[in-house]
C-alpha atoms as a PDB file:
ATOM      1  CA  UNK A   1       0.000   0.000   0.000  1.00  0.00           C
ATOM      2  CA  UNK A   2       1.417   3.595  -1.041  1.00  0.00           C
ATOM      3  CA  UNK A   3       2.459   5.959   1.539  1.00  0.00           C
ATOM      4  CA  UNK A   4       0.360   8.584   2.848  1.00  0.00           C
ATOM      5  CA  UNK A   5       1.232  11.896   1.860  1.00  0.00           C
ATOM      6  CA  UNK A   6       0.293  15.081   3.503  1.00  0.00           C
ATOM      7  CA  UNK A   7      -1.384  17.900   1.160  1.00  0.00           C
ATOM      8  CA  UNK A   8      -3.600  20.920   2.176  1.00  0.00           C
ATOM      9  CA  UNK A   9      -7.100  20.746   1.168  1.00  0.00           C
ATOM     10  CA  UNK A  10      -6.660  23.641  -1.211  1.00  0.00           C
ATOM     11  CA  UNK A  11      -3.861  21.560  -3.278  1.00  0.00           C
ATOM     12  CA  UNK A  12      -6.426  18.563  -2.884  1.00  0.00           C
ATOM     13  CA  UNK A  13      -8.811  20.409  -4.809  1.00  0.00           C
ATOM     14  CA  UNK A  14      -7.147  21.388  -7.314  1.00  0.00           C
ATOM     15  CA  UNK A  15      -5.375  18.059  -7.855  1.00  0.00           C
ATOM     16  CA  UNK A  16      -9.344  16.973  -8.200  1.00  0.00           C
ATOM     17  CA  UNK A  17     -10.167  19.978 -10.255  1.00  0.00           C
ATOM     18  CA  UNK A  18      -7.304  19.231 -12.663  1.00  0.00           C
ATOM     19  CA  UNK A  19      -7.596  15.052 -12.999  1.00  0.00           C
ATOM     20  CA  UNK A  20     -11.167  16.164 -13.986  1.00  0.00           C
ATOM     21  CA  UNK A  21     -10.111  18.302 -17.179  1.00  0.00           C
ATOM     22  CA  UNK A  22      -7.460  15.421 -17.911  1.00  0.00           C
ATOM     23  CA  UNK A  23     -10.549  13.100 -17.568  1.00  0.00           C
ATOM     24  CA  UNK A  24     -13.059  14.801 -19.287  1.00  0.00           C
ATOM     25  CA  UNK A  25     -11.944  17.096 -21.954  1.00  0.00           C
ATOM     26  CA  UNK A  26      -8.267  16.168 -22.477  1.00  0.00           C
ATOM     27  CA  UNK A  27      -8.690  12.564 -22.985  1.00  0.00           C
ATOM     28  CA  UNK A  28     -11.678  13.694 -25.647  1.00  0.00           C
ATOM     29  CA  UNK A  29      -9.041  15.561 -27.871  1.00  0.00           C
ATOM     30  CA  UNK A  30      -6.581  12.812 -27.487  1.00  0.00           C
ATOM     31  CA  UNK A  31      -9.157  10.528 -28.785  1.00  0.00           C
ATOM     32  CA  UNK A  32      -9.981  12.472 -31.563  1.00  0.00           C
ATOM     33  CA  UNK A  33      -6.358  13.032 -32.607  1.00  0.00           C
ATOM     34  CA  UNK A  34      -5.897   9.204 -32.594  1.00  0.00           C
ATOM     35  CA  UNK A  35      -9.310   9.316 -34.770  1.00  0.00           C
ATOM     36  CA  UNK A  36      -7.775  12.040 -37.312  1.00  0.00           C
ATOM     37  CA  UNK A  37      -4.756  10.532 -37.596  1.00  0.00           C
ATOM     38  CA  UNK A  38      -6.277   6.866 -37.922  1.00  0.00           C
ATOM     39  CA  UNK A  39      -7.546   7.997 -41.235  1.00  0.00           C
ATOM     40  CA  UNK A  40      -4.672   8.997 -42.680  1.00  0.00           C
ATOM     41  CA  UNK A  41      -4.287   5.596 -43.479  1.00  0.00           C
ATOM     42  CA  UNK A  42      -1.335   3.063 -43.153  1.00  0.00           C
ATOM     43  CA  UNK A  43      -0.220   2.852 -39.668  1.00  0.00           C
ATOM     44  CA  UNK A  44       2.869   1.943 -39.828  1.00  0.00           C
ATOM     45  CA  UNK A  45       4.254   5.026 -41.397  1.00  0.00           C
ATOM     46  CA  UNK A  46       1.935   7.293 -39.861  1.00  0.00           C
ATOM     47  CA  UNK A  47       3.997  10.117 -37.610  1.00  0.00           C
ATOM     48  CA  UNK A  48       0.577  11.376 -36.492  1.00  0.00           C
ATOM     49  CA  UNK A  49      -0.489   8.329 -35.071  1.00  0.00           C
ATOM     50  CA  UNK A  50       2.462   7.480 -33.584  1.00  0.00           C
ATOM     51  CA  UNK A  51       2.670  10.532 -32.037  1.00  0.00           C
ATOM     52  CA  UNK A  52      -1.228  10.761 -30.800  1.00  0.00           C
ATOM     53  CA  UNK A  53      -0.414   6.752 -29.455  1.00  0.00           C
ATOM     54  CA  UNK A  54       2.237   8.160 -27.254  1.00  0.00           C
ATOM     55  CA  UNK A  55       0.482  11.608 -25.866  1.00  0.00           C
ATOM     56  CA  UNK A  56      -2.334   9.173 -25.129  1.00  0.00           C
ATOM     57  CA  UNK A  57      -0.096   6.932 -22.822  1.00  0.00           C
ATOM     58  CA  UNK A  58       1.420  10.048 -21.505  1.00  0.00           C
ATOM     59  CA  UNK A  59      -1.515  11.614 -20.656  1.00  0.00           C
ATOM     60  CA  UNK A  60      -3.215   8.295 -19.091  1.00  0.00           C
ATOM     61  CA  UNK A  61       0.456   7.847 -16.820  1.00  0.00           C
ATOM     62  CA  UNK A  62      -0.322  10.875 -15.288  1.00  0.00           C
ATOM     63  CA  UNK A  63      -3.911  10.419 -14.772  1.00  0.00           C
ATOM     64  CA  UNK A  64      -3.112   7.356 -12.859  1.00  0.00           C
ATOM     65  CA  UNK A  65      -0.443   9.371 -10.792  1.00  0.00           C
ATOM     66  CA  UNK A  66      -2.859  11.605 -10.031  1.00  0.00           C
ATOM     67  CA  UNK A  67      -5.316   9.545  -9.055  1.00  0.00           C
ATOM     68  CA  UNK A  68      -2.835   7.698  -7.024  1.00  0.00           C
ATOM     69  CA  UNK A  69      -1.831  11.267  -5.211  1.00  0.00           C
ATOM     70  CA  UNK A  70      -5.479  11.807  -4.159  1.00  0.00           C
ATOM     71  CA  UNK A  71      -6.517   7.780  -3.495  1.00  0.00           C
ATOM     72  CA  UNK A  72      -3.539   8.168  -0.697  1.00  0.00           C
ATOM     73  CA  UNK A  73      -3.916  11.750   0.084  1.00  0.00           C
ATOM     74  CA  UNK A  74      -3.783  13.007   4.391  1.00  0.00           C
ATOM     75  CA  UNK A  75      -5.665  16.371   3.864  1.00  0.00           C
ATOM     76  CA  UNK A  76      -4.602  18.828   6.391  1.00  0.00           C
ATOM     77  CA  UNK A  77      -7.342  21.112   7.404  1.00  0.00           C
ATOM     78  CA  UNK A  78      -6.773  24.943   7.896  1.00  0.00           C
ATOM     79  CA  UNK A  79      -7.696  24.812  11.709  1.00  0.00           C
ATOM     80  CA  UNK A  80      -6.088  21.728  12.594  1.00  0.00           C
ATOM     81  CA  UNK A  81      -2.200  23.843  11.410  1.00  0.00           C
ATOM     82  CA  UNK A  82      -0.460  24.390  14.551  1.00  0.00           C
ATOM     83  CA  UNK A  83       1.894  27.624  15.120  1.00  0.00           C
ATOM     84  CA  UNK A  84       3.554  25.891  17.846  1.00  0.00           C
ATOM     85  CA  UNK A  85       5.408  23.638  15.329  1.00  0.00           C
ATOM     86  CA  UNK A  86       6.221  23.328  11.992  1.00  0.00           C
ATOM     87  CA  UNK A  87       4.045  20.875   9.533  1.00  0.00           C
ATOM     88  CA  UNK A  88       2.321  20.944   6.645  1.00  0.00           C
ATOM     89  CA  UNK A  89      -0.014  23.940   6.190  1.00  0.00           C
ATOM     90  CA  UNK A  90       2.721  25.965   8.342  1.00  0.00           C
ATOM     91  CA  UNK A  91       4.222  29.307   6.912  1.00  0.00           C
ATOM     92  CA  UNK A  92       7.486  30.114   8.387  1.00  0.00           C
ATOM     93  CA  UNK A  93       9.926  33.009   8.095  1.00  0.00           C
ATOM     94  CA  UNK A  94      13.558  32.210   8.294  1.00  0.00           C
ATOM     95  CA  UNK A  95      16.759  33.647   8.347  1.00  0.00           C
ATOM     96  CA  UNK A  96      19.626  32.031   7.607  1.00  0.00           C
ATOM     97  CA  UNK A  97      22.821  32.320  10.163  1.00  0.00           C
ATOM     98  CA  UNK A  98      24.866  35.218   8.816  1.00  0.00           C
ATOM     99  CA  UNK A  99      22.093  37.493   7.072  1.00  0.00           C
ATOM    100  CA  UNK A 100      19.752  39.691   8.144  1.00  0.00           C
ATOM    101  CA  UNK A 101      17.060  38.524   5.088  1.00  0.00           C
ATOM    102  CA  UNK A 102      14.105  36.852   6.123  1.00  0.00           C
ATOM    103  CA  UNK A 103      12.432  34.263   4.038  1.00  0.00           C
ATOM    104  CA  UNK A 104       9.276  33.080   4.240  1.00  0.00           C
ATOM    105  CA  UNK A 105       7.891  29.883   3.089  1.00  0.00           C
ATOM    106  CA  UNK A 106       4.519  27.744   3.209  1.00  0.00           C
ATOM    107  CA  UNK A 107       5.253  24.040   3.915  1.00  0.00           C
ATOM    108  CA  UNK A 108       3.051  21.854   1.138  1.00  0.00           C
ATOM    109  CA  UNK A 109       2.850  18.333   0.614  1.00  0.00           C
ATOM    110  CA  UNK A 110       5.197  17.171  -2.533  1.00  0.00           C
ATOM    111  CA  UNK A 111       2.483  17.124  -5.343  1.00  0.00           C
ATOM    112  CA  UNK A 112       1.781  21.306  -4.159  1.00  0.00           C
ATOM    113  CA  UNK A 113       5.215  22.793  -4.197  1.00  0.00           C
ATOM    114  CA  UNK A 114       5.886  25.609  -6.299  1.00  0.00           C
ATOM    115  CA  UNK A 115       9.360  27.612  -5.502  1.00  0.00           C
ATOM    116  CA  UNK A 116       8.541  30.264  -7.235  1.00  0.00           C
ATOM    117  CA  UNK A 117       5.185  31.183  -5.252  1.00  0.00           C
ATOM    118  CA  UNK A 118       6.609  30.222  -1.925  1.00  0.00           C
ATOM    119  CA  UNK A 119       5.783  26.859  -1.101  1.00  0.00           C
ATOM    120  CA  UNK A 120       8.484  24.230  -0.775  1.00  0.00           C
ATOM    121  CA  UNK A 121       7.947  20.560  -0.004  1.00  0.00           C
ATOM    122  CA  UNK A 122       7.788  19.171   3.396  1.00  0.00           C
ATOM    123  CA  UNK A 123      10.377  16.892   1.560  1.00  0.00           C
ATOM    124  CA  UNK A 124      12.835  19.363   0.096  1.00  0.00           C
ATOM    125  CA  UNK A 125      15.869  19.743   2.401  1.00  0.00           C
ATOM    126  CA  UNK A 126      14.593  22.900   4.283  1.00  0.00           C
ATOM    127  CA  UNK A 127      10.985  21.887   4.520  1.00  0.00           C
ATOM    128  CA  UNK A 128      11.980  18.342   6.183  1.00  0.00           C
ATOM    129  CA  UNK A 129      14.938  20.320   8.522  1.00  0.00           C
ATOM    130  CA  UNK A 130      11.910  22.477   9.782  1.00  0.00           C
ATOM    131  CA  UNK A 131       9.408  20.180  10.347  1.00  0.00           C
ATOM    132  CA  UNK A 132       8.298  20.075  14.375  1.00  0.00           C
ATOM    133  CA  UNK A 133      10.781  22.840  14.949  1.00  0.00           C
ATOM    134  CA  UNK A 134       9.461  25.809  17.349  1.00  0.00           C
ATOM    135  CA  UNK A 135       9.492  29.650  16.713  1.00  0.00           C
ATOM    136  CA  UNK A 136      13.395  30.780  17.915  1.00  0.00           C
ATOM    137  CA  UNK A 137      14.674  27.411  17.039  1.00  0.00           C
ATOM    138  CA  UNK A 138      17.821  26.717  14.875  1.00  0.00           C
ATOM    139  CA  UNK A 139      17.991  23.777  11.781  1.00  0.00           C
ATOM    140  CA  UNK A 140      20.551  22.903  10.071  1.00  0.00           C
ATOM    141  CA  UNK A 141      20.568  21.965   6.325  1.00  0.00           C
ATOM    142  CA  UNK A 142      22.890  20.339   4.456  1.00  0.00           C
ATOM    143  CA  UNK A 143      23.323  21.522   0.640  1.00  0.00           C
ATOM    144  CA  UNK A 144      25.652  21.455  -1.744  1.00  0.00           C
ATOM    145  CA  UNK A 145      27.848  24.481  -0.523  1.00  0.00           C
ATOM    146  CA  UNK A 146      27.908  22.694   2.597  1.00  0.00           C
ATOM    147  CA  UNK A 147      25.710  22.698   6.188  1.00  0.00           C
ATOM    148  CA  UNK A 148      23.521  26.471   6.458  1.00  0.00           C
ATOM    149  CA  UNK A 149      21.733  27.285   9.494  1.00  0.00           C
ATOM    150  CA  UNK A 150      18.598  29.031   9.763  1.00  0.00           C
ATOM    151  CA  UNK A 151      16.493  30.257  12.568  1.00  0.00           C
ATOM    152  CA  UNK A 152      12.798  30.095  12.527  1.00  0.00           C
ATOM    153  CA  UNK A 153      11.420  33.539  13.621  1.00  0.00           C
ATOM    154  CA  UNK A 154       7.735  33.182  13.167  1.00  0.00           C
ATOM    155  CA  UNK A 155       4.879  30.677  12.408  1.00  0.00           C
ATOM    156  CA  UNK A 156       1.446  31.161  10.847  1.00  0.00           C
ATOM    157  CA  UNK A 157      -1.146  29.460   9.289  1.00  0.00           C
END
């Protein structure tokens, strides 16, 4: 049996919402590509169908991941976030040892993160350092320039 994996209920949903337009209206034009290219005629020499054969395999791999993701999803509910600790749902700020720039960061499940908006994985090297840390407390993280330490200063749901 999979693992379960820890996602907020807003990531859940849109998970759902997108596995429904891969469902429903993406599988539809994949269908009818296979159809278009079908009559082009012989099939084996026929780019287009070869081509609409292997978006259709791509497309139903990640359906099944996806379904996968939600079938073993934990959803973590906005009132049960603590902002004793650090878990999923948490935002943090951090600074690391040595700079006066705080960071913050909201602590996702794997299928949510997103970098670039904020939201790093409770198993990226950070996320999983912080994880049932306390506001004041100091982690250590090792990365490729070697081990950086950061202090939590505050955390929020």
């Amino acid at each position: 049996m999979a693992e379960k994996k820890q996602m907020s209920r807003e990531g859940y949903e849109k998970l759902e919402q997108e596995l429904n337009y891969l469902i429903t209206v993406r599988r539809a034009e994949v269908a009818q590509k296979l159809k278009e290219a079908r009559s082009f005629g012989d099939l084996s020499e026929n780019a287009e169908y070869d081509e609409a054969k292997n978006e259709q395999g791509i497309l139903e791999a990640t359906i099944a991941e996806m379904e996968s993701i939600i079938a073993n999803a934990e959803i973590v509910e906005d009132d049960s976030i603590s902002t004793d600790q650090v878990g999923v749902g948490s935002t943090i700020e951090i600074k690391r040892e040595g700079s006066d720039k705080i960071e913050k960061f909201k602590i996702v499940g794997s299928s949510e993160a997103d970098p670039a908006e904020g939201k790093i994985s409770d198993d990226s090297p950070i996320g999983k350092a912080a994880l049932k840390k306390k506001a004041g407390d100091i982690f250590t993280v090792d990365a490729p320039v070697g081990e950086l330490k950061f202090e939590i200063i505050s955390i929020s749901k």
